[in-house]
Protein backbone atom coordinates (compact mmCIF):
# COMPACT_ATOMS: atom_id res chain seq x y z
CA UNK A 1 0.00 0.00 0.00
CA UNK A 2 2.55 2.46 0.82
CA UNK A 3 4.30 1.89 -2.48
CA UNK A 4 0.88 2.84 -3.89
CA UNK A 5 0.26 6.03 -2.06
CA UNK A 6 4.02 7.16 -2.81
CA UNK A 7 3.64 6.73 -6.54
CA UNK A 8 0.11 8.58 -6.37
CA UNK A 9 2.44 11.26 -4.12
CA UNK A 10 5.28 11.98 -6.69
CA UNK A 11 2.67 12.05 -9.78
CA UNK A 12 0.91 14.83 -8.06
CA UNK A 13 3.83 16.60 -7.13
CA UNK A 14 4.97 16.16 -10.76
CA UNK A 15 1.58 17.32 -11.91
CA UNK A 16 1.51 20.57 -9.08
CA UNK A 17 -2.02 19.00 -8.83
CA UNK A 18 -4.10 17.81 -5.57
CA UNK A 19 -7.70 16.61 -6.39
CA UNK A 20 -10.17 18.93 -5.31
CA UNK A 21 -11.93 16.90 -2.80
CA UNK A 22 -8.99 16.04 -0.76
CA UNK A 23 -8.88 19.88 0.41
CA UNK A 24 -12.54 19.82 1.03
CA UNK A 25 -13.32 18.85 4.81
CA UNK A 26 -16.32 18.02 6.87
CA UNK A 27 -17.71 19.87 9.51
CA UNK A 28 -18.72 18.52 12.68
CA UNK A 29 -20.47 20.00 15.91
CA UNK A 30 -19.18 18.93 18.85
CA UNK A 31 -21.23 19.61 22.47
CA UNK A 32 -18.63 21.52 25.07
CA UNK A 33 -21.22 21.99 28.03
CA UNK A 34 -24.47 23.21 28.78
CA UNK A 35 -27.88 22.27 27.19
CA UNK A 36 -27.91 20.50 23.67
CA UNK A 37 -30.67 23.10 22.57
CA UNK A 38 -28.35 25.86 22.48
CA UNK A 39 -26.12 26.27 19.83
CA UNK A 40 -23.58 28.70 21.34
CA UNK A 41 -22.67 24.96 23.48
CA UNK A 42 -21.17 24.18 20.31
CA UNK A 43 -17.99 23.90 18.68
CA UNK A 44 -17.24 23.43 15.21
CA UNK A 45 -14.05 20.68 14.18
CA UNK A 46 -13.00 20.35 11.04
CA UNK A 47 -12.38 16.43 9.39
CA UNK A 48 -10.39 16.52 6.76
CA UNK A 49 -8.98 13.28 4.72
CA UNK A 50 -6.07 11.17 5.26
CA UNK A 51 -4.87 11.05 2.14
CA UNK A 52 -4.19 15.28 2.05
CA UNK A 53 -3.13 15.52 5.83
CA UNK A 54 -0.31 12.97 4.71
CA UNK A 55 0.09 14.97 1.36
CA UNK A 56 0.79 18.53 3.52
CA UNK A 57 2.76 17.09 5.72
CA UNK A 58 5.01 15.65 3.03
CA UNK A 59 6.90 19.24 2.12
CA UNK A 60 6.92 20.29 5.85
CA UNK A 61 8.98 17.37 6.24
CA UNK A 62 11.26 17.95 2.74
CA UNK A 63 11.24 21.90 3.63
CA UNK A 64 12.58 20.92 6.92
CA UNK A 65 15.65 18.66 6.02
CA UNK A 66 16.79 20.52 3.23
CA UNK A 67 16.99 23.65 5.62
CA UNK A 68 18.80 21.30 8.80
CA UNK A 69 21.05 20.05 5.89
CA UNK A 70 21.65 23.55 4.24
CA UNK A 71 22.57 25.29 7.94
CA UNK A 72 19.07 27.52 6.94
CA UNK A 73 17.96 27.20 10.69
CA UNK A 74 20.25 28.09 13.36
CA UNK A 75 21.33 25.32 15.68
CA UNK A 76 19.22 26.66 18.09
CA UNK A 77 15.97 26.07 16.49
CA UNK A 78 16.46 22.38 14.90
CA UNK A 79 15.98 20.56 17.87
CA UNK A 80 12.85 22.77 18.61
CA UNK A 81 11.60 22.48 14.61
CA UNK A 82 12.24 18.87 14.63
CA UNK A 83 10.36 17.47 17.60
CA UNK A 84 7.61 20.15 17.18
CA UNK A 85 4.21 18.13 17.02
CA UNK A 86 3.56 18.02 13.21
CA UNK A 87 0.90 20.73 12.04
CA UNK A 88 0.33 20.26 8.23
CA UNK A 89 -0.68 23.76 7.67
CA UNK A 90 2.02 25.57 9.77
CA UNK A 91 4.60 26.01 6.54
């Protein structure tokens, strides 16, 4: 499977084309307290597919390296950048 999703991963890179619904994501209310009747006890959380979060986080991770291995970051900041938890949309 992975060998799958990789090749489907380097022909959209080649391509500098994602498929529309793989940006698109779902919206979901989620109760935080109170009475289910009101709606301000309600927060919104956005699903999103698998396929895309793995496809975002792809060039965080490619963007990263090349910068560690190009001495782009200082020294300071690598251990910091590299054990950040990993937020797809934070590049």
């Amino acid at each position: 499977m992975l060998v799958h999703i990789a090749t489907l991963f380097k022909l959209l890179i080649a391509k500098a084309n994602i498929p529309r619904f793989w940006k698109e994501a779902r919206l979901t209310a989620i109760h935080k307290k109170g009475p289910l009747t009101q709606p301000g006890n309600y927060r919104m959380i956005a699903i999103s597919g698998t396929l895309y979060t793995l496809y975002a986080i792809l060039p965080r991770s490619m963007i990263l390296d090349w910068c560690i291995q190009h001495y782009k970051i200082p020294d300071t900041r690598v251990f910091i950048q590299a054990e950040a938890p990993c937020n797809p949309y934070s590049f």
